[in-house]
N, C-alpha and C. Protein backbone atom coordinates (compact mmCIF):
# COMPACT_ATOMS: atom_id res chain seq x y z
N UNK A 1 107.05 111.74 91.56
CA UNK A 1 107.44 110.36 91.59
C UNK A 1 107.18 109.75 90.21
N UNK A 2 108.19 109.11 89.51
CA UNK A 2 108.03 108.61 88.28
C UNK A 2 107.53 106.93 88.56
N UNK A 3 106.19 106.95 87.99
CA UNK A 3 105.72 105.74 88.18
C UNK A 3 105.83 104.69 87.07
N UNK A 4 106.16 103.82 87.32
CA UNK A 4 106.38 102.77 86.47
C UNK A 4 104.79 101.54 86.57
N UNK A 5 104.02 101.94 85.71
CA UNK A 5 102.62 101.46 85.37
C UNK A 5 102.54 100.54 84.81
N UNK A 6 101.51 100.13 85.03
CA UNK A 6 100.44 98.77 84.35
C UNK A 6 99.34 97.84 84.77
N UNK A 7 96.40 95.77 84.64
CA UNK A 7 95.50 95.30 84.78
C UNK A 7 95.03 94.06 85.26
N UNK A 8 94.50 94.15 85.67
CA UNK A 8 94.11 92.77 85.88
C UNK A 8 93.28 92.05 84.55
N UNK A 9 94.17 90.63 84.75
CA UNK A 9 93.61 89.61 83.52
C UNK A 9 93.63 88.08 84.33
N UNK A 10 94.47 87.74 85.02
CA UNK A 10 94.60 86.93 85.40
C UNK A 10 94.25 86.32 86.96
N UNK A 11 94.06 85.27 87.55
CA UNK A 11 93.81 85.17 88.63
C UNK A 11 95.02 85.58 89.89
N UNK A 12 94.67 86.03 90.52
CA UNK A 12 95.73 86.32 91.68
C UNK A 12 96.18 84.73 92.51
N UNK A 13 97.99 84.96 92.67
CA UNK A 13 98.32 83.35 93.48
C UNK A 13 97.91 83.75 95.26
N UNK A 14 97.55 85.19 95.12
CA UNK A 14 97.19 85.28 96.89
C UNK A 14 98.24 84.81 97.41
N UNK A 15 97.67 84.73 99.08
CA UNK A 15 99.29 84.16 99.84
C UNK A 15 100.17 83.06 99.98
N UNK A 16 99.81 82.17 98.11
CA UNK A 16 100.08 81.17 98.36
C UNK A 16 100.86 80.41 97.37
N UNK A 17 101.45 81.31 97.38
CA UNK A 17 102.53 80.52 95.84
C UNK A 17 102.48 80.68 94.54
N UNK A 18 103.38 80.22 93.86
CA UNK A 18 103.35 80.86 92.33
C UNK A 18 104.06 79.84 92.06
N UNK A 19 104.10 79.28 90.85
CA UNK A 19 105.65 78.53 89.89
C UNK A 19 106.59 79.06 89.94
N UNK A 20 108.01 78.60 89.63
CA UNK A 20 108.85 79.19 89.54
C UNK A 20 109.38 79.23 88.08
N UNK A 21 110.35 80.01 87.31
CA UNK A 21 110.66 79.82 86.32
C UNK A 21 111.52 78.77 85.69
N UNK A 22 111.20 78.29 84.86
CA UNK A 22 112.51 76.99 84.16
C UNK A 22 113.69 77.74 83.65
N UNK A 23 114.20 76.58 83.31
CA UNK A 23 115.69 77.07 82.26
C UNK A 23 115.24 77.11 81.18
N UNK A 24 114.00 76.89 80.73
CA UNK A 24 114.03 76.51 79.12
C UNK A 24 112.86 77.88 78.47
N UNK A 25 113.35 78.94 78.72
CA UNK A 25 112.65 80.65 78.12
C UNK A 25 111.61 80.36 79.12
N UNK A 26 111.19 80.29 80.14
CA UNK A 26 110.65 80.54 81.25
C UNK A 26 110.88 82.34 81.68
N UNK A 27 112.13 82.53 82.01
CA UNK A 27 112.12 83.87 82.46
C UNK A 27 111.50 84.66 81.60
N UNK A 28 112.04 84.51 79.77
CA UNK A 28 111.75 85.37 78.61
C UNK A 28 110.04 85.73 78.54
N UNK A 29 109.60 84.42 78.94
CA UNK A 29 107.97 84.36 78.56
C UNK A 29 107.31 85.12 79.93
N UNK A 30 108.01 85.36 81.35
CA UNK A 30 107.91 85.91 82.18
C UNK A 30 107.62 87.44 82.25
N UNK A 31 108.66 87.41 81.71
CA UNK A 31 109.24 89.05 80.78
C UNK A 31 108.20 89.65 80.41
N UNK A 32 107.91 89.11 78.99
CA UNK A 32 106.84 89.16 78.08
C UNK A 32 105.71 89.53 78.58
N UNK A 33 105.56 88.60 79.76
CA UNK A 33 104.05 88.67 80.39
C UNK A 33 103.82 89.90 80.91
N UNK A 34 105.06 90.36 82.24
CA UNK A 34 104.75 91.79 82.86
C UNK A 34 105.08 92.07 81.95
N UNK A 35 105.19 92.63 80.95
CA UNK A 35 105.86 93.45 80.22
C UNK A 35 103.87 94.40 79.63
N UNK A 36 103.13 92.77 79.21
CA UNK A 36 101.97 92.69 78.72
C UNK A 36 101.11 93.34 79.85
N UNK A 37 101.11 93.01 80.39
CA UNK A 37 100.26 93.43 81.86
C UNK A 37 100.80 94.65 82.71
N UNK A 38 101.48 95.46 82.27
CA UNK A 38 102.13 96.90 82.75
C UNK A 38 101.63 97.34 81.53
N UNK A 39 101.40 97.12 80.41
CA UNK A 39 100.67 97.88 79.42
C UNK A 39 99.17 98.02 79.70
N UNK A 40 98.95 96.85 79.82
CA UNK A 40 97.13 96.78 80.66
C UNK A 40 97.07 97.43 81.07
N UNK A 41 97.87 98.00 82.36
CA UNK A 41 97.27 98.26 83.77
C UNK A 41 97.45 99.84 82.89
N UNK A 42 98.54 100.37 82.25
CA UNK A 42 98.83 101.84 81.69
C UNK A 42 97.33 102.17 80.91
N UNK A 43 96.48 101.43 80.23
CA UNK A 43 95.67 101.37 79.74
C UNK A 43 94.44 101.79 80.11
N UNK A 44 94.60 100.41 81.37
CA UNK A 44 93.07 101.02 82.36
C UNK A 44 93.13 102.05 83.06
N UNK A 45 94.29 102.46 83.82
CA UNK A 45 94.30 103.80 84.91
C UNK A 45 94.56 104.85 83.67
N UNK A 46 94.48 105.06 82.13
CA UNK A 46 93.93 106.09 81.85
C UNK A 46 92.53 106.25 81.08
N UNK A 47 91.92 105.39 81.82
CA UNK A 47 90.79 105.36 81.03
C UNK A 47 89.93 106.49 81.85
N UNK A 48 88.64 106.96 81.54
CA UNK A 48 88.08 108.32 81.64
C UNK A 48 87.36 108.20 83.39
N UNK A 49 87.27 106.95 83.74
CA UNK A 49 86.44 106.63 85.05
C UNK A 49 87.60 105.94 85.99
N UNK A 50 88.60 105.55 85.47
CA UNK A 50 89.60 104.78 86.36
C UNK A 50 89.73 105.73 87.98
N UNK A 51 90.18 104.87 88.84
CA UNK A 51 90.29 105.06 89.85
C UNK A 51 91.82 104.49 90.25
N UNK A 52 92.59 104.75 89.68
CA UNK A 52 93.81 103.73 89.96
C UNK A 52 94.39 103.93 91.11
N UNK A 53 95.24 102.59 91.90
CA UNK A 53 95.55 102.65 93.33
C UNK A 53 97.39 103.52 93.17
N UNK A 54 97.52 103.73 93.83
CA UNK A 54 98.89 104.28 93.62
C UNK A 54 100.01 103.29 94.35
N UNK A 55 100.64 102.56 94.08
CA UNK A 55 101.32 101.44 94.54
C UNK A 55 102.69 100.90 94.69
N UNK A 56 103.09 101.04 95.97
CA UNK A 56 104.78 100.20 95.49
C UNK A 56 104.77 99.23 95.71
N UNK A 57 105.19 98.36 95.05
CA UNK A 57 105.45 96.54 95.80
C UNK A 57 107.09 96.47 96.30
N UNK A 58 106.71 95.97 97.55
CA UNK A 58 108.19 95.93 98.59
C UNK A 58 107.77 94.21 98.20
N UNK A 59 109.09 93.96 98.16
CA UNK A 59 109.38 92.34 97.57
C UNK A 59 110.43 91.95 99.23
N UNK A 60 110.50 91.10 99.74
CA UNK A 60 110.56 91.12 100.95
C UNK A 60 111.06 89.55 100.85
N UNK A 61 112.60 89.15 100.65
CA UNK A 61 113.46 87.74 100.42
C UNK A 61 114.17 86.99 101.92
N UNK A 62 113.67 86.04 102.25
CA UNK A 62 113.73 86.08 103.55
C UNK A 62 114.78 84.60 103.41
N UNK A 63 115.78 83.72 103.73
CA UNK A 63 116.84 82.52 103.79
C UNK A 63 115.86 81.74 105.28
N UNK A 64 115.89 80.46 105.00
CA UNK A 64 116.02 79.41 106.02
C UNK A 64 115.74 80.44 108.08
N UNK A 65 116.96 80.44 107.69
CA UNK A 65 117.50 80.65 108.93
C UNK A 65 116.85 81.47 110.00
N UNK A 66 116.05 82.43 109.40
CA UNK A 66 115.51 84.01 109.80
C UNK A 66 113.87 83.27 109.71
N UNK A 67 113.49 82.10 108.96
CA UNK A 67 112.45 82.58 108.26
C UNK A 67 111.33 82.15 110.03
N UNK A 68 111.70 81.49 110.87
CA UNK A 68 110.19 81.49 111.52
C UNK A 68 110.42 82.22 112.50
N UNK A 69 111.27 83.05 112.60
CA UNK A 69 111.21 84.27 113.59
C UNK A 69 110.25 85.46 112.75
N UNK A 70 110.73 85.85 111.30
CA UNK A 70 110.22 86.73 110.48
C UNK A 70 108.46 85.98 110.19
N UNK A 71 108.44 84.87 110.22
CA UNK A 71 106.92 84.24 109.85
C UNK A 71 106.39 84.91 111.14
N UNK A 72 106.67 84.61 111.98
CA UNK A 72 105.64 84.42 113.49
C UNK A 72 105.84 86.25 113.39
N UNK A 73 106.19 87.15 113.15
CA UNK A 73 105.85 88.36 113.37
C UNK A 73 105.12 89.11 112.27
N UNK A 74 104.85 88.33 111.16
CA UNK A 74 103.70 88.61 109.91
C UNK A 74 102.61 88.34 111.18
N UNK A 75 102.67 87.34 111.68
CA UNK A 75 101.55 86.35 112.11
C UNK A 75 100.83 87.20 112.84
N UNK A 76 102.06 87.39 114.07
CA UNK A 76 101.72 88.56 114.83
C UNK A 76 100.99 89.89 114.76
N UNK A 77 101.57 90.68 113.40
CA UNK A 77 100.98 92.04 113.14
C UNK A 77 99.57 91.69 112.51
N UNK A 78 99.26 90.68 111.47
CA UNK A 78 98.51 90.84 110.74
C UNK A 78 97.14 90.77 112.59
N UNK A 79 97.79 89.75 112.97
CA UNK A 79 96.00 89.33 114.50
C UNK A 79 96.20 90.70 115.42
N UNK A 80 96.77 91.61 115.25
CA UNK A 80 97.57 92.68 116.00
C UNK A 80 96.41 93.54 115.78
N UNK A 81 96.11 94.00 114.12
CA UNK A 81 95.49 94.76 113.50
C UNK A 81 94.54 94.35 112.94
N UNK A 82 94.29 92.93 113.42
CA UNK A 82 92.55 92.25 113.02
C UNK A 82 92.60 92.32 111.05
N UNK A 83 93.63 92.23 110.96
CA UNK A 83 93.42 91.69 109.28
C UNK A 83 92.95 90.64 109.18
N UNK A 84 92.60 90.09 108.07
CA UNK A 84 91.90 89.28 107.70
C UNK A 84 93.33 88.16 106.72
N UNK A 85 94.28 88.24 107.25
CA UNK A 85 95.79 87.39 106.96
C UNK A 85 95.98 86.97 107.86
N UNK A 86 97.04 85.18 107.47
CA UNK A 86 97.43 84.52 108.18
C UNK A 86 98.60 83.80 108.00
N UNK A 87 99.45 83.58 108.38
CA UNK A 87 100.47 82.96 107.63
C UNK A 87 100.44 81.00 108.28
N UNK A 88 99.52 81.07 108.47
CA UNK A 88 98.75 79.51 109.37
C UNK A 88 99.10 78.14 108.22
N UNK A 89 98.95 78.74 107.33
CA UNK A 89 99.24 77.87 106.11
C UNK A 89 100.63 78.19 104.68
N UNK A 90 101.09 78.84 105.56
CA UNK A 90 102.81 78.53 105.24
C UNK A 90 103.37 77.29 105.52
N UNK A 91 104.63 77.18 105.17
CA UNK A 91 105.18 75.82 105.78
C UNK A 91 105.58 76.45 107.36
N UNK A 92 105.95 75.54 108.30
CA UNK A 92 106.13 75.52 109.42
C UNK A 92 107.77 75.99 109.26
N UNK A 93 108.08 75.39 108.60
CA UNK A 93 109.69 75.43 108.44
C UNK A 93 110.36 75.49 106.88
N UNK A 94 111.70 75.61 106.66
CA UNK A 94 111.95 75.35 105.08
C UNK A 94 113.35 74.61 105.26
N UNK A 95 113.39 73.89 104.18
CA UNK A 95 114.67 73.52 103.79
C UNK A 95 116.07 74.54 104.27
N UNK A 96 117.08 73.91 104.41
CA UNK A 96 118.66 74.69 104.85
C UNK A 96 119.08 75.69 103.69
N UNK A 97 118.51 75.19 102.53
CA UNK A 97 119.06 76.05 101.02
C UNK A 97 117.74 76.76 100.59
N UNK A 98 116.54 76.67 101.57
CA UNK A 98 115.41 77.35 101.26
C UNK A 98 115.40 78.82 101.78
N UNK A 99 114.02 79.43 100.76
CA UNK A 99 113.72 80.99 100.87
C UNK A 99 112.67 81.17 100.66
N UNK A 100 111.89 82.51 101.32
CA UNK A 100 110.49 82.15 100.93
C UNK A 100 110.23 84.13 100.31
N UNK A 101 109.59 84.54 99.59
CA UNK A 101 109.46 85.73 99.23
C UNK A 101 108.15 86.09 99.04
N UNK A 102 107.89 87.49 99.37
CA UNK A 102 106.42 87.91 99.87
C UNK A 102 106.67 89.15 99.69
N UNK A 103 105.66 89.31 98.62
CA UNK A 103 105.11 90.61 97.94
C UNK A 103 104.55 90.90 98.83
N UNK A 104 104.69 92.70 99.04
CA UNK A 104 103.62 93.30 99.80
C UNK A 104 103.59 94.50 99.21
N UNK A 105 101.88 94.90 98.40
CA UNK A 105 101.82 95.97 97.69
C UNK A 105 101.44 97.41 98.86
N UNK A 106 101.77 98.08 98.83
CA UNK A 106 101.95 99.22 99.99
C UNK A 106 101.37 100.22 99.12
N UNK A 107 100.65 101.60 99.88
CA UNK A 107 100.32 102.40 99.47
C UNK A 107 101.93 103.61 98.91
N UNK A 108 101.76 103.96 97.60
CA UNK A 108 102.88 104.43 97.13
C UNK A 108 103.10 105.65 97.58
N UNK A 109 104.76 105.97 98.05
CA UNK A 109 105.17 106.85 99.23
C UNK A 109 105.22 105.93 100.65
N UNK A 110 105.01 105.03 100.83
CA UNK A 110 105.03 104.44 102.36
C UNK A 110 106.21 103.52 102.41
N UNK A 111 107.09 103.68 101.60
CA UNK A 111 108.60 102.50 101.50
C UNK A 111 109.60 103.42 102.63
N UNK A 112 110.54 102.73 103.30
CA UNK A 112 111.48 102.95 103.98
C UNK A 112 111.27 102.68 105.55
N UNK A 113 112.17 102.91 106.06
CA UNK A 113 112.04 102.37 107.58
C UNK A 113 110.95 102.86 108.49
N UNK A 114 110.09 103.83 108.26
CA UNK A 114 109.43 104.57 108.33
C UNK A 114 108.17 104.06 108.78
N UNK A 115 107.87 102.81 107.60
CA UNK A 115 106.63 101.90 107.86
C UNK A 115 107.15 101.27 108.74
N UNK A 116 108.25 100.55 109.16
CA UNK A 116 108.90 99.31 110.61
C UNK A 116 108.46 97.72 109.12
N UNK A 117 108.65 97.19 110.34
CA UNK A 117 108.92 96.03 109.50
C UNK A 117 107.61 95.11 108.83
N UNK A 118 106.11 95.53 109.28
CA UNK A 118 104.95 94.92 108.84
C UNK A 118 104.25 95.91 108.76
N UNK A 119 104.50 96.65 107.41
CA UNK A 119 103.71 97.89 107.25
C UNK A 119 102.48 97.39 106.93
N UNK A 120 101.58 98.38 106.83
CA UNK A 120 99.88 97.89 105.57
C UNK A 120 99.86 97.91 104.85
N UNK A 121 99.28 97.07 104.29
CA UNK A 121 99.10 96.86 102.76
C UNK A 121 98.08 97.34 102.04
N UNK A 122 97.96 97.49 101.11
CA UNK A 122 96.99 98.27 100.03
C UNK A 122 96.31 97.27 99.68
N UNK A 123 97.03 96.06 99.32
CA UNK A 123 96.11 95.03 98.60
C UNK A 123 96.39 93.82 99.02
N UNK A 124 96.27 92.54 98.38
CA UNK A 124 96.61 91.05 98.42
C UNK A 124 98.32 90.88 98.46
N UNK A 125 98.96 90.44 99.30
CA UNK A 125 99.83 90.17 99.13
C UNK A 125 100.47 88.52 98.43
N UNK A 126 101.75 88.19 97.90
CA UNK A 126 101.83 87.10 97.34
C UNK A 126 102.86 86.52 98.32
N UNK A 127 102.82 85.30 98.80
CA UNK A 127 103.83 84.79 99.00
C UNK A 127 104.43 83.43 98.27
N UNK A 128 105.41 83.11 97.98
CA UNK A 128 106.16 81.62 97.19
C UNK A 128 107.35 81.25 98.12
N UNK A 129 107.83 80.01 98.16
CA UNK A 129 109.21 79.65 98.44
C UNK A 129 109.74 78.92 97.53
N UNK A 130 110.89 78.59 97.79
CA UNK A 130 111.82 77.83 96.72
C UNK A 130 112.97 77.09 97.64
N UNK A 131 114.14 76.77 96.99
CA UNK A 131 115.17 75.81 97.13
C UNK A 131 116.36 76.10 95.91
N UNK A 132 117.15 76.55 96.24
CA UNK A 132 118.17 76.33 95.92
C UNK A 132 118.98 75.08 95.37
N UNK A 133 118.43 74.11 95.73
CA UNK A 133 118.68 72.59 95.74
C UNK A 133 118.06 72.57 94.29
N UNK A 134 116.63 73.23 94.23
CA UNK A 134 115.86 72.79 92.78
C UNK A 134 116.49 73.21 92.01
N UNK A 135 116.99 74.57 91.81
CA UNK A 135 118.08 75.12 90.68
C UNK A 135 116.93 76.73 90.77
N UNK A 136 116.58 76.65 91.64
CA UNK A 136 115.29 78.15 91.91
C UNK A 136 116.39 78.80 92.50
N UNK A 137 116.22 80.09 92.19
CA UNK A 137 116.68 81.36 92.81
C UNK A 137 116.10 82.22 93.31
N UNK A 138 115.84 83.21 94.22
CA UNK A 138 115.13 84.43 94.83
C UNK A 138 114.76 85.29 93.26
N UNK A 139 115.78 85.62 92.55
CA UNK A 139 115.40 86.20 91.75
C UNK A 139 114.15 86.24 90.40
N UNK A 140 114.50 84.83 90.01
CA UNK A 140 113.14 84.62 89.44
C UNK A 140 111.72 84.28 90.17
N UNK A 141 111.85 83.69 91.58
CA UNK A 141 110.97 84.20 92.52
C UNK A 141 110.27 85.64 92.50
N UNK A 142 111.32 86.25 92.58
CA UNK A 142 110.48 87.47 92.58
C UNK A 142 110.09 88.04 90.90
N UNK A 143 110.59 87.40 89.82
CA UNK A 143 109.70 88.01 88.84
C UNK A 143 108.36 87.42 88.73
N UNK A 144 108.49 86.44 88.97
CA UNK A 144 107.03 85.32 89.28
C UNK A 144 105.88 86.15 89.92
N UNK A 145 106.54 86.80 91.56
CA UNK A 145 105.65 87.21 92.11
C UNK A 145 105.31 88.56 91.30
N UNK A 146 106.00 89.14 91.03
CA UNK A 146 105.68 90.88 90.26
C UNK A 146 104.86 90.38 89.43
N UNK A 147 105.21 89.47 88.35
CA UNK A 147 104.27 89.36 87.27
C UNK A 147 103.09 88.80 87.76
N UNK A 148 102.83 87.76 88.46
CA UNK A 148 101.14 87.18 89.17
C UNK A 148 100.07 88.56 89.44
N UNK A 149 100.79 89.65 90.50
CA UNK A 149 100.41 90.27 91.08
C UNK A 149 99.90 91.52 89.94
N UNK A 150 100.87 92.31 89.06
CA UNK A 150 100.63 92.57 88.03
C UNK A 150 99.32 92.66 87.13
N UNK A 151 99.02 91.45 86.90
CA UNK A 151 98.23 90.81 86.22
C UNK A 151 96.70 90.56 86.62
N UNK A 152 97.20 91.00 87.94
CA UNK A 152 95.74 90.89 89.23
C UNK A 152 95.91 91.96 90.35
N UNK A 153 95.78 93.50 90.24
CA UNK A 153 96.22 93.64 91.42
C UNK A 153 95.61 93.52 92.09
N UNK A 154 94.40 94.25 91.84
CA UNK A 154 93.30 94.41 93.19
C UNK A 154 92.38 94.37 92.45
N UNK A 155 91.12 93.47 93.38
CA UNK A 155 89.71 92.79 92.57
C UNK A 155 88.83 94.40 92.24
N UNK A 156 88.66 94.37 90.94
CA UNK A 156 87.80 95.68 90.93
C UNK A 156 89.00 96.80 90.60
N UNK A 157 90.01 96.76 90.79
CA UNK A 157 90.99 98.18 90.43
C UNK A 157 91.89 97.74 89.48
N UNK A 158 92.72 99.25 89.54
CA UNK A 158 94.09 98.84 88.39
C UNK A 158 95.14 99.93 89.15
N UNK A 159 96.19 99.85 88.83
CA UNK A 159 97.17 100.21 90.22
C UNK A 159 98.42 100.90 89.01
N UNK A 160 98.49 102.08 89.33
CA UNK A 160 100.32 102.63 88.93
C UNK A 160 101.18 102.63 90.20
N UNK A 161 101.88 102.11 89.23
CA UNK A 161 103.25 100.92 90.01
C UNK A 161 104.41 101.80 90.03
N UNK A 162 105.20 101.89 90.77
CA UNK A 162 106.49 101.93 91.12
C UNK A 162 107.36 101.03 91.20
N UNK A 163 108.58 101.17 90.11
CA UNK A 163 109.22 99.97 90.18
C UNK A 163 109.53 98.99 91.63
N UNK A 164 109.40 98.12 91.55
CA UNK A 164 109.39 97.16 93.04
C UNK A 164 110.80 97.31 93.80
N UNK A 165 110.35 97.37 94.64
CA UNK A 165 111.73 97.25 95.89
C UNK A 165 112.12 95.93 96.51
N UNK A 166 113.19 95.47 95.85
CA UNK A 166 113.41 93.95 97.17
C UNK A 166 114.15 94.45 98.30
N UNK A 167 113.75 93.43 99.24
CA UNK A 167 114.52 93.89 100.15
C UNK A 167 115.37 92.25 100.72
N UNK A 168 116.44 92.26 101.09
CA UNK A 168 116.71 91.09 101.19
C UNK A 168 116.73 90.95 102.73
N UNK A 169 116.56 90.34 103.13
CA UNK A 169 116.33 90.16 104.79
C UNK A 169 117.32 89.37 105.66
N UNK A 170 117.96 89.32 106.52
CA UNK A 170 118.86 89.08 107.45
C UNK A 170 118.95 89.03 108.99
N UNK A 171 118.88 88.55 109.83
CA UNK A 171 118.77 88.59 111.21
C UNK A 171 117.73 89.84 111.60
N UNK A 172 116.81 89.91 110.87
CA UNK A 172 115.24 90.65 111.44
C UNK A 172 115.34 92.31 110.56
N UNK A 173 116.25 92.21 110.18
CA UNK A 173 116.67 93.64 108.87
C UNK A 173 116.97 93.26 107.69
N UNK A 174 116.27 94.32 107.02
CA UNK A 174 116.53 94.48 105.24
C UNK A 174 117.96 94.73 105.25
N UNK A 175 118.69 94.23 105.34
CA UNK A 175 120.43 94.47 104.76
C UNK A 175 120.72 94.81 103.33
N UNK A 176 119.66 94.39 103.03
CA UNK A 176 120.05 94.68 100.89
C UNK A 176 118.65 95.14 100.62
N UNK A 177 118.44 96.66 99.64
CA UNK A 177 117.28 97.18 99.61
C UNK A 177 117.85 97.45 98.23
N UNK A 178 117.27 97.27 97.15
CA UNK A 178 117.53 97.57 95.59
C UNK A 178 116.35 97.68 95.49
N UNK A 179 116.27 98.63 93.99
CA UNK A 179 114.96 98.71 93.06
C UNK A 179 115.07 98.00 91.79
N UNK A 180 114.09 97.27 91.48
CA UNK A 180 114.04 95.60 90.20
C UNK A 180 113.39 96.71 88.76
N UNK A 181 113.71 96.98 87.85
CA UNK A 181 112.91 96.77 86.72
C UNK A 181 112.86 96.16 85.99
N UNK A 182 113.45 94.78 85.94
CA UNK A 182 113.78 94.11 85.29
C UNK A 182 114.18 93.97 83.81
N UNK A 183 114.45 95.31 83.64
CA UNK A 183 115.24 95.71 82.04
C UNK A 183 114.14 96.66 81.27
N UNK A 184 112.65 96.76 81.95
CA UNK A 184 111.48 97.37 81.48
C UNK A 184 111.58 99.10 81.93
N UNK A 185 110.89 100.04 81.15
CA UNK A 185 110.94 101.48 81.66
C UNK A 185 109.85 101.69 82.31
């Protein structure tokens, strides 16, 4: 498996949001950042004591419409399996032109239908929403979340990454499953 690597420097947004990017070199400085922090992380997991996690992030884009059927069954699995997650402090609902997207870093090798739809997670997951209305898109959503997460994976570790998987979500299925590198090797 060709892993696409990179530390923690920054604080983690946890399950609770991130900024979104502007029009004005927002994405570029985005860029920049994972770009900075996939070098980190290449850094620390070869250092002589590293322990690095092996990691895919499934990026997981959910529309309005789907979203509190898909909320209430996070809700569900996480009290299912006595995690220590909640989605209690999400919004209840979203806007008609709203979306909400949620990183979930997975142990690497565990992507495909295989896991079902609330696999486990390896680490902290991120969640953000947006609006369409604002001039936000899913897409820079999700560089937001890659880069936060990136930058923080796990308290105490450093993680080789596999380029991220979105998945775009639809009446309770991933209908659109791509892999993001966002122009990076």
């Amino acid at each position: 498996m060709r892993l696409f690597r990179r530390s923690p420097t920054v604080n983690s947004q946890g399950l609770f949001g991130a900024s979104f990017v502007s029009a004005d070199g927002g994405r570029k400085q985005l860029l920049e950042g994972l770009e900075r922090g996939l070098a980190a992380l290449d850094h620390s997991a070869t250092a002589p004591d590293a322990s690095p996690l092996q990691i895919q992030l499934v990026v997981q884009v959910c529309a309005s419409s789907y979203y509190a059927e898909w909320k209430s069954g996070w809700e569900r699995a996480w009290q299912k399996r006595g995690e220590d997650l909640s989605t209690s402090r999400w919004p209840s609902s979203l806007p008609a032109d709203g979306f909400v997207v949620l990183l979930l870093p997975l142990a690497a090798g565990r992507v495909g239908p295989s896991v079902g739809k609330h696999p486990r997670l390896a680490a902290t997951p991120i969640f953000s929403t947006g609006s369409s209305a604002t001039g936000q898109n899913h897409e820079d959503a999700v560089l937001v979340s890659v880069s936060s997460w990136v930058a923080n994976p796990a308290a105490g570790h450093t993680a080789l990454l596999a380029p991220p998987v979105i998945e775009i979500l639809r009446r309770g299925a991933a209908t659109q499953r791509s892999v993001q590198t966002f122009g990076l090797s």
